[in-house]
Protein backbone atom coordinates (compact mmCIF):
# COMPACT_ATOMS: atom_id res chain seq x y z
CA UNK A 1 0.00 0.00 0.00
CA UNK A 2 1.04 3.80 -0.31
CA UNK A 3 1.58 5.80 3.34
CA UNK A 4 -2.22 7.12 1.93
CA UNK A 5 -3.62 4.39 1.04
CA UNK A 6 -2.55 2.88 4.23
CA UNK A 7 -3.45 6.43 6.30
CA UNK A 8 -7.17 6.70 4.89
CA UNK A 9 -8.00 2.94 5.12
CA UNK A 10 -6.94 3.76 9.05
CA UNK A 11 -8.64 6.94 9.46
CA UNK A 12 -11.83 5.46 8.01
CA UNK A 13 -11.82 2.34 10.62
CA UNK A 14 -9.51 -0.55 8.38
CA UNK A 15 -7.27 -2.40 8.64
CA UNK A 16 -4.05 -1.78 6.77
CA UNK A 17 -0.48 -3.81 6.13
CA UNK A 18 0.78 -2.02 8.61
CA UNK A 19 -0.46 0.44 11.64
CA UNK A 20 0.33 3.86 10.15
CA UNK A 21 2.62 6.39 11.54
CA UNK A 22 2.37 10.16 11.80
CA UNK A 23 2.92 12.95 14.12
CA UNK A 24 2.57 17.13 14.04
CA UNK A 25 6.63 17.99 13.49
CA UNK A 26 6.50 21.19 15.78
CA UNK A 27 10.46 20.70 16.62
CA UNK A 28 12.97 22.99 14.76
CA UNK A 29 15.69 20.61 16.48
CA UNK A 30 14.41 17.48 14.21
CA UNK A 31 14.39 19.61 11.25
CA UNK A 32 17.70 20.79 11.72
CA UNK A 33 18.71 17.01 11.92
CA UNK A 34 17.18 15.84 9.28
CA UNK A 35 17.37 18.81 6.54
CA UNK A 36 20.32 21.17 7.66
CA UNK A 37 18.67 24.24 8.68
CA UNK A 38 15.45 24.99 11.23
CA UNK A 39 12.84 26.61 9.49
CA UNK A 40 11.33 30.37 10.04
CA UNK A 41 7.91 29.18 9.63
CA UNK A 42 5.97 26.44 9.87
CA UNK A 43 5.80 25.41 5.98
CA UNK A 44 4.73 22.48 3.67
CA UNK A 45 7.85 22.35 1.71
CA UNK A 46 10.00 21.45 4.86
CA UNK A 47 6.97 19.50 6.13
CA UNK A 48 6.92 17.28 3.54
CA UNK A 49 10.91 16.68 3.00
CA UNK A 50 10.99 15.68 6.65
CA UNK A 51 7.89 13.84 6.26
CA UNK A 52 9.44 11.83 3.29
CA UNK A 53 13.13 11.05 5.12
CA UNK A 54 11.04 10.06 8.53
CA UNK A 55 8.83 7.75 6.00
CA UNK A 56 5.40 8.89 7.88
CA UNK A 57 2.29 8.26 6.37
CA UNK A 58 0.67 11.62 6.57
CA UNK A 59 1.76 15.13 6.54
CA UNK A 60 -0.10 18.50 8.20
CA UNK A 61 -0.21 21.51 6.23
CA UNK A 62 -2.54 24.33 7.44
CA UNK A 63 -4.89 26.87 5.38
CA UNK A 64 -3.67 30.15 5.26
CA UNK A 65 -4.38 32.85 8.04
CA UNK A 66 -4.85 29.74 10.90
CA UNK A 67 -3.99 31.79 13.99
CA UNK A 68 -0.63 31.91 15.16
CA UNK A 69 1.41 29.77 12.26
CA UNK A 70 1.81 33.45 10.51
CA UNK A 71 4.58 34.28 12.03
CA UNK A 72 5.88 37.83 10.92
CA UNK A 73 7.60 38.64 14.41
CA UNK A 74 10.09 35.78 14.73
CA UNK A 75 11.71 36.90 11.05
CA UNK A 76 11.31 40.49 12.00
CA UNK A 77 13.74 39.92 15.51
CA UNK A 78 10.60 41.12 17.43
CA UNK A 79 9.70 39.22 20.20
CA UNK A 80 5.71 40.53 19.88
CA UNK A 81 3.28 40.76 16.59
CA UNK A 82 -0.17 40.72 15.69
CA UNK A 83 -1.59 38.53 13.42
CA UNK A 84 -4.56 39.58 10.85
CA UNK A 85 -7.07 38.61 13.07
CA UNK A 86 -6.28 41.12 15.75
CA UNK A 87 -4.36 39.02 17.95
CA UNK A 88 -1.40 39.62 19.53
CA UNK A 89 1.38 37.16 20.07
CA UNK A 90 4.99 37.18 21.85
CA UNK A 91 7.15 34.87 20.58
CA UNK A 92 10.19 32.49 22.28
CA UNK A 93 12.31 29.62 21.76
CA UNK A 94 9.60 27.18 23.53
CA UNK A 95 6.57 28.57 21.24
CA UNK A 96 7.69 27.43 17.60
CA UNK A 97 5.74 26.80 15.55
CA UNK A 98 2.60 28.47 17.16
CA UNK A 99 3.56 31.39 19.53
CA UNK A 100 1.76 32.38 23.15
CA UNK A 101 -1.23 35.03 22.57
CA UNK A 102 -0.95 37.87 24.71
CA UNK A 103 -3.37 40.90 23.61
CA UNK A 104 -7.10 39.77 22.63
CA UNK A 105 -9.31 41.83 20.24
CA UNK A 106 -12.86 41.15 21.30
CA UNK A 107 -13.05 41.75 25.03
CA UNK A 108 -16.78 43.14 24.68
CA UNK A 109 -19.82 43.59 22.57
CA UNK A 110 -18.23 46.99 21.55
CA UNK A 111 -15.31 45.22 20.41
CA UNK A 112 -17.21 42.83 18.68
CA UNK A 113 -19.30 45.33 16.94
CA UNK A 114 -16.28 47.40 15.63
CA UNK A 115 -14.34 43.71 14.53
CA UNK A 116 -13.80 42.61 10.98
CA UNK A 117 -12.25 39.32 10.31
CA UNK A 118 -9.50 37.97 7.86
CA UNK A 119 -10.84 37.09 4.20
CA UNK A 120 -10.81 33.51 4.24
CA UNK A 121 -11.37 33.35 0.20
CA UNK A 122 -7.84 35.44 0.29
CA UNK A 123 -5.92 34.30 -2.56
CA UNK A 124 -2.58 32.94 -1.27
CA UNK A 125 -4.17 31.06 1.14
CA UNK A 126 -4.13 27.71 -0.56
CA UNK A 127 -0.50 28.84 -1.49
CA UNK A 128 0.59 25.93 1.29
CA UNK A 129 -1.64 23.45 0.61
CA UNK A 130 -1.00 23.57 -2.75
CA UNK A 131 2.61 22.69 -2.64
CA UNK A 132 2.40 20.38 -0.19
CA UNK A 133 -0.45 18.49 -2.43
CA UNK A 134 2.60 18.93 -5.31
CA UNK A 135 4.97 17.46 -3.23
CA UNK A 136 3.59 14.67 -1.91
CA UNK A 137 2.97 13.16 -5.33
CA UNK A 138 -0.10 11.57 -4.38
CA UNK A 139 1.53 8.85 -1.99
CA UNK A 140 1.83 10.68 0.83
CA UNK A 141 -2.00 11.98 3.24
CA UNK A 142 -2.39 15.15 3.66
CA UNK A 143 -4.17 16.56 6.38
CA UNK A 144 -5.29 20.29 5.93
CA UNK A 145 -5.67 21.91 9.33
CA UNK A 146 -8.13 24.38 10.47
CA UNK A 147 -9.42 25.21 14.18
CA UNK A 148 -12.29 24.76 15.89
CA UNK A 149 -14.80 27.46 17.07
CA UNK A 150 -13.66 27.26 20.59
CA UNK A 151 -10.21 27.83 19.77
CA UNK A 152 -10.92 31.01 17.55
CA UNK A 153 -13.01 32.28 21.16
CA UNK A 154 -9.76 31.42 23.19
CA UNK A 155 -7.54 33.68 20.69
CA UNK A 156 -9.86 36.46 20.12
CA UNK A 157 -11.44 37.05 23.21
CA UNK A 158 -9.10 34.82 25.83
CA UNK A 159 -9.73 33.01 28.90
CA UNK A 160 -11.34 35.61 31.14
CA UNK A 161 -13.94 37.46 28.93
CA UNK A 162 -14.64 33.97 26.96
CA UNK A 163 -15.44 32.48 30.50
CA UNK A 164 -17.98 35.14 31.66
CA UNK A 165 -19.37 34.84 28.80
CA UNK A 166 -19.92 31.23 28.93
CA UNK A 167 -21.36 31.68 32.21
CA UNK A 168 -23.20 34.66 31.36
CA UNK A 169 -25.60 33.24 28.76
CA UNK A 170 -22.87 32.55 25.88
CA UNK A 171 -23.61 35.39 23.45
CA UNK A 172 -20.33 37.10 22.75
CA UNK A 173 -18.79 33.13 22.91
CA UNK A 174 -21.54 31.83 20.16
CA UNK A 175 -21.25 35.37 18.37
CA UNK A 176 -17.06 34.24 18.16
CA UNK A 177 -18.03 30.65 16.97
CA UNK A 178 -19.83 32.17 14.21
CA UNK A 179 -17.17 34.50 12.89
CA UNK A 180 -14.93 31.29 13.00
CA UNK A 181 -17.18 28.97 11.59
CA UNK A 182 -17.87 31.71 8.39
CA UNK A 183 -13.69 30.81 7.92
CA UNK A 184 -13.28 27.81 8.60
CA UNK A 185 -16.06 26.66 6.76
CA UNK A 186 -14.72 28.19 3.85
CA UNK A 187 -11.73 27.46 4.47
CA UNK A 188 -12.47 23.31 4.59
CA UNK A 189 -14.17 23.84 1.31
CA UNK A 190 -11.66 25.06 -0.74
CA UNK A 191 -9.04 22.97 0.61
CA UNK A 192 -10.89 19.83 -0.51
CA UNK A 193 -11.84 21.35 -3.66
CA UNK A 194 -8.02 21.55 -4.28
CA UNK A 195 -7.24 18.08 -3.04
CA UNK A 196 -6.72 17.59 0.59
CA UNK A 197 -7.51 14.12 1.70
CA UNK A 198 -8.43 14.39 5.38
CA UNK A 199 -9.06 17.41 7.40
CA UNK A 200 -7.65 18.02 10.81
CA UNK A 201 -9.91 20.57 12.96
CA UNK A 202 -7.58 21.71 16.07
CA UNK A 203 -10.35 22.36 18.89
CA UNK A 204 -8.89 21.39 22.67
CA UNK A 205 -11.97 20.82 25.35
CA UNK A 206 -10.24 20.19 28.10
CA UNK A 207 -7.47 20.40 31.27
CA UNK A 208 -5.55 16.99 32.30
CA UNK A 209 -8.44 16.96 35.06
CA UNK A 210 -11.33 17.02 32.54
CA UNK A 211 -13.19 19.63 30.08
CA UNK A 212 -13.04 23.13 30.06
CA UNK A 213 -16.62 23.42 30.54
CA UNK A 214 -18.93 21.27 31.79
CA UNK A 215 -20.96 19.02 29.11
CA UNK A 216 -23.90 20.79 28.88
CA UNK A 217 -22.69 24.01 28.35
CA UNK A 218 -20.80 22.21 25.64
CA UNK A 219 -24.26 21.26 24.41
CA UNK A 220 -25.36 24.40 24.52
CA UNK A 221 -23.65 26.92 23.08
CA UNK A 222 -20.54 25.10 21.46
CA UNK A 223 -21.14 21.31 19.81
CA UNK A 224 -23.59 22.91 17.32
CA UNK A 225 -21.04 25.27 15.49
CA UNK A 226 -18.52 22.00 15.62
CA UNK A 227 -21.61 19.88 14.12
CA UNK A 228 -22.14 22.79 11.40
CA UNK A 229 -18.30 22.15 10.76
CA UNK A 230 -18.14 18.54 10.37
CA UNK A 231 -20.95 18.39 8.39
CA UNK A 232 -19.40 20.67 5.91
CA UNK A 233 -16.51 18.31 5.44
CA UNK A 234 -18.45 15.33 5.67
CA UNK A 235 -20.93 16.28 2.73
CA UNK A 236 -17.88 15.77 0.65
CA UNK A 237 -16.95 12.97 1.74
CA UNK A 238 -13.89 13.42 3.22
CA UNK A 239 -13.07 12.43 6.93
CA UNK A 240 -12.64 14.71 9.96
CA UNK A 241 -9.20 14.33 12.01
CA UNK A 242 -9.98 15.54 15.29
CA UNK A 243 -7.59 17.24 17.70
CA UNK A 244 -8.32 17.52 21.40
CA UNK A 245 -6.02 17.24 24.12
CA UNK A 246 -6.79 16.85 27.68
CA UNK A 247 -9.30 14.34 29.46
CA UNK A 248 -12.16 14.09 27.28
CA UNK A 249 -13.82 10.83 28.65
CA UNK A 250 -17.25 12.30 30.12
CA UNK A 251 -17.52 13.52 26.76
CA UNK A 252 -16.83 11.09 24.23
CA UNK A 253 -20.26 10.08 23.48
CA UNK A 254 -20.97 13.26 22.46
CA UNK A 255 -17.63 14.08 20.41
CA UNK A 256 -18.60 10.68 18.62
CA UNK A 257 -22.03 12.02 17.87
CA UNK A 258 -20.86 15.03 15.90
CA UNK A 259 -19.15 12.62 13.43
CA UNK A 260 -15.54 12.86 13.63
CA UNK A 261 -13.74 9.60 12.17
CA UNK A 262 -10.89 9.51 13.91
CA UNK A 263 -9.55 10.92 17.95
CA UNK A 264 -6.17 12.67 18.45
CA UNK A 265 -4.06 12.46 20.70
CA UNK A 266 -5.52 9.96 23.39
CA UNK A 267 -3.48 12.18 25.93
CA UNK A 268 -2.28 9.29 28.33
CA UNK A 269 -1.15 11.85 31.12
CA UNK A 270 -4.78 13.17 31.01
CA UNK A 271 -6.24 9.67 32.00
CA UNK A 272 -6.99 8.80 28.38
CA UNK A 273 -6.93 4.96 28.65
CA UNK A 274 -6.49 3.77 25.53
CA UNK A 275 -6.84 0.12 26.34
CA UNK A 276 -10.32 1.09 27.64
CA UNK A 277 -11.35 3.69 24.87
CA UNK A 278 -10.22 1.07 22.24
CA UNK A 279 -12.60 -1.53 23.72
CA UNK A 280 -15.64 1.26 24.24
CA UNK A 281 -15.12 2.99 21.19
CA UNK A 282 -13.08 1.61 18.75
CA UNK A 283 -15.90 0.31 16.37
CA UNK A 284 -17.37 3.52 16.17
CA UNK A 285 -13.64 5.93 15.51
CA UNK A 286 -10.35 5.09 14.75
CA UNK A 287 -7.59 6.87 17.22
CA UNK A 288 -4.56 8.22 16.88
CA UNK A 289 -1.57 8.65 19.21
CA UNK A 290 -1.17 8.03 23.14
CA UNK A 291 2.82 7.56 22.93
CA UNK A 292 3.82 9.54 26.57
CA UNK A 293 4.76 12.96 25.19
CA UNK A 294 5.07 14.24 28.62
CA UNK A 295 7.35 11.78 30.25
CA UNK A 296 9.05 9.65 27.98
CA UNK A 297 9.54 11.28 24.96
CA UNK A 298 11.21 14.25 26.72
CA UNK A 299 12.76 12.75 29.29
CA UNK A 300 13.08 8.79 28.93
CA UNK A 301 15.90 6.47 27.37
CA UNK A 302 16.13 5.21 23.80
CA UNK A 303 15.47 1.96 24.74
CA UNK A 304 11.92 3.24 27.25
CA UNK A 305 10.63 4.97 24.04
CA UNK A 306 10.90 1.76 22.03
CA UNK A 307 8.99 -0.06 24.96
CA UNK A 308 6.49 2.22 25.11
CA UNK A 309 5.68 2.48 21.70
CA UNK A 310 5.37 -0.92 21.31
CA UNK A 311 3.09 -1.49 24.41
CA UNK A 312 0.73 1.23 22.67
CA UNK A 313 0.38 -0.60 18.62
CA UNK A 314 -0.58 -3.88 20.60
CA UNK A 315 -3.11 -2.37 23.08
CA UNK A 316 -4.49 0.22 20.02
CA UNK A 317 -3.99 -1.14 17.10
CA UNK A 318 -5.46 -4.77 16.73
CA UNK A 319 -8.78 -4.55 14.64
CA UNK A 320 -7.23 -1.77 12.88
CA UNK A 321 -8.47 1.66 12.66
CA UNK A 322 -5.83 2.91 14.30
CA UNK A 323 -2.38 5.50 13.71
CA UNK A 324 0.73 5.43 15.53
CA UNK A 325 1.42 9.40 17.28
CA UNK A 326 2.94 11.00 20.33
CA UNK A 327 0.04 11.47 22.61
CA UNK A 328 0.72 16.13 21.79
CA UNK A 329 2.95 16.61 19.21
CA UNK A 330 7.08 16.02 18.65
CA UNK A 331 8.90 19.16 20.28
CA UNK A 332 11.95 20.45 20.99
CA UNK A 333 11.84 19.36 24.69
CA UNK A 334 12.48 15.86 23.07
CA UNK A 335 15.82 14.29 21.83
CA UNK A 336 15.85 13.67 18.31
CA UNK A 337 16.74 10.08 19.04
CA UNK A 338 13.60 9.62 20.70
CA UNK A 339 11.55 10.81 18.15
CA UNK A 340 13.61 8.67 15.62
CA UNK A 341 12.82 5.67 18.13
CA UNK A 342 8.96 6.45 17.94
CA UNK A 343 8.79 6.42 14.36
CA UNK A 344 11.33 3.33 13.70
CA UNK A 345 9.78 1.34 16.16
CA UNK A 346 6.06 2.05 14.41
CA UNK A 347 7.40 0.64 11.22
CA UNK A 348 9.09 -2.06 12.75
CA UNK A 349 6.28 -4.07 14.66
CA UNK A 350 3.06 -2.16 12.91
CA UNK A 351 2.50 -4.57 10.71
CA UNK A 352 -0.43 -7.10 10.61
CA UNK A 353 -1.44 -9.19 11.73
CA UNK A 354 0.31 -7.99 15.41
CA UNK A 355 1.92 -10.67 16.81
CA UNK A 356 4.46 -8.43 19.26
């Protein structure tokens, strides 16, 4: 099989030759391994060179204007810059490839009045996706990221005035979703009209502890504008890659109802079971992830890496429907050997049937 052929037959619920393996490659120290030089920017033509020397399956590009990825500041030698959507960001070593917010634009319904978002039919915005489509030759997946309507909130408005919003009825938050939701929406359309083959929505819902908010104010005011999302992706037939950290568990029932295909990252140090999700829910979505990127990858041997990346393929990924990932992302808190480990080690004993 191709790495696509073998990521979509995953992402859809199959059962592949072998498990496939993919992670987000937010560490300028890998790319600096692998191709020479650490990259400016976050950018598909790096992407997918790394993506083709690590042999992954899949590679993440993102549509043009996602918050944060723009990254004007770094290349300037300013620590601080705003992005088009208002948003202000301070930049550091730790923060590559998407930087810290620090200034918010909508703190009020006089804010939100006077706001006027980014074009999303802007015409270098498939500029990305497009070469990263080019590149991969149409053997490698490509995921085209957007973000969720919670996360838009969180960068335009931040924690505090999102919050008493929440608790205060919801109508500056839904208000936010909306704005988002006119982009994103847009923006999942055109990148499947130029070829995309899965997209990725980023939208965290909750701490290690549990979710942000409790369920039914997710039910409320937020899981509709995710619904309108995934339905716009799912009309054309393409499958939704979603991205939530934290401990989701008292809301999976309802994350499965809105559609997505497939659950990233299964964050183990957030008491994401996977043995337990795979057995619950592992007929309905295929998963992604769960490798310990908070203790071992950063801070574990070689040989620890290797064990636990094996001990996740043979708890998630018998019956297939599953894809081998770091339970975040690979950073530059982790040694490039470790990475190297995670990925080798995927190839290695992924294949089926498991017998490890």
């Amino acid at each position: 099989m191709t790495p696509k052929e073998r990521f979509l037959m995953a992402v859809r619920g199959g059962q592949p030759d072998r498990v496939p393996v993919f992670d987000f490659l937010d560490s300028k120290k890998l790319f600096k391994h692998l191709l020479g030089h650490e990259p400016d920017s976050y950018n598909s033509i790096d992407v997918m060179a790394a993506t083709k020397m690590l042999e992954l399956d899949a590679a993440f590009v993102t549509y043009g204007g996602v918050a944060g990825y723009d990254n004007p500041g770094a290349g300037a030698g300013k620590d601080t810059y705003k992005d088009e959507w208002g948003t202000v960001y301070k930049t550091s070593k730790y923060s590559w490839p998407v930087d810290s917010p620090i200034e918010f634009p909508i703190k009020s319904r006089e804010d939100l009045s006077r706001y006027n978002p980014p074009d999303a039919a802007k015409g270098s915005r498939l500029d990305d996706i497009a070469k990263g489509i080019e590149l991969s030759n149409n053997e490698i997946a490509i995921l085209g990221g957007i973000q969720g309507p919670l996360t838009t909130a969180f960068l335009l408005a931040g924690w505090e005035a999102l919050g008493y919003s929440i608790m205060e009825g919801g109508k500056l938050a839904e208000d936010i979703f909306k704005i988002s939701n006119e982009y994103y929406c847009y923006a999942a359309k055109n990148m499947i009209k130029a070829g995309v083959d899965v997209i990725c929505i980023a939208e965290d819902l909750g701490f290690e502890h549990g979710p942000f908010f409790s369920p039914k104010m997710y039910q409320k005011h937020l899981y509709p504008y995710i619904k309108e999302l995934i339905d716009v992706v799912k009309k054309e037939n393409v499958p939704v890659f979603f991205h939530c950290d934290g401990n989701l568990n008292i809301i999976m029932e309802d994350l499965i109802g809105l559609g997505i295909d497939c659950l990233h990252p299964i964050q183990k140090s957030a008491n994401m079971d996977l043995k337990f999700i795979k057995e619950k829910y592992g007929k309905k979505i295929a998963l992604c992830g769960n490798v310990d990127s908070s203790n071992i990858m950063p801070f574990g041997s070689r040989l620890e890496v290797i064990s636990e990346t094996i001990e996740v393929i043979k708890t998630g990924a018998p019956g297939g429907g599953f894809i081998l990932a770091s339970d975040s992302d690979v950073r530059d808190d982790m040694p490039v050997e470790n990475i190297l480990a995670l990925f080798e080690t995927g190839k290695k004993y992924g294949k089926y049937p498991i017998e490890i």
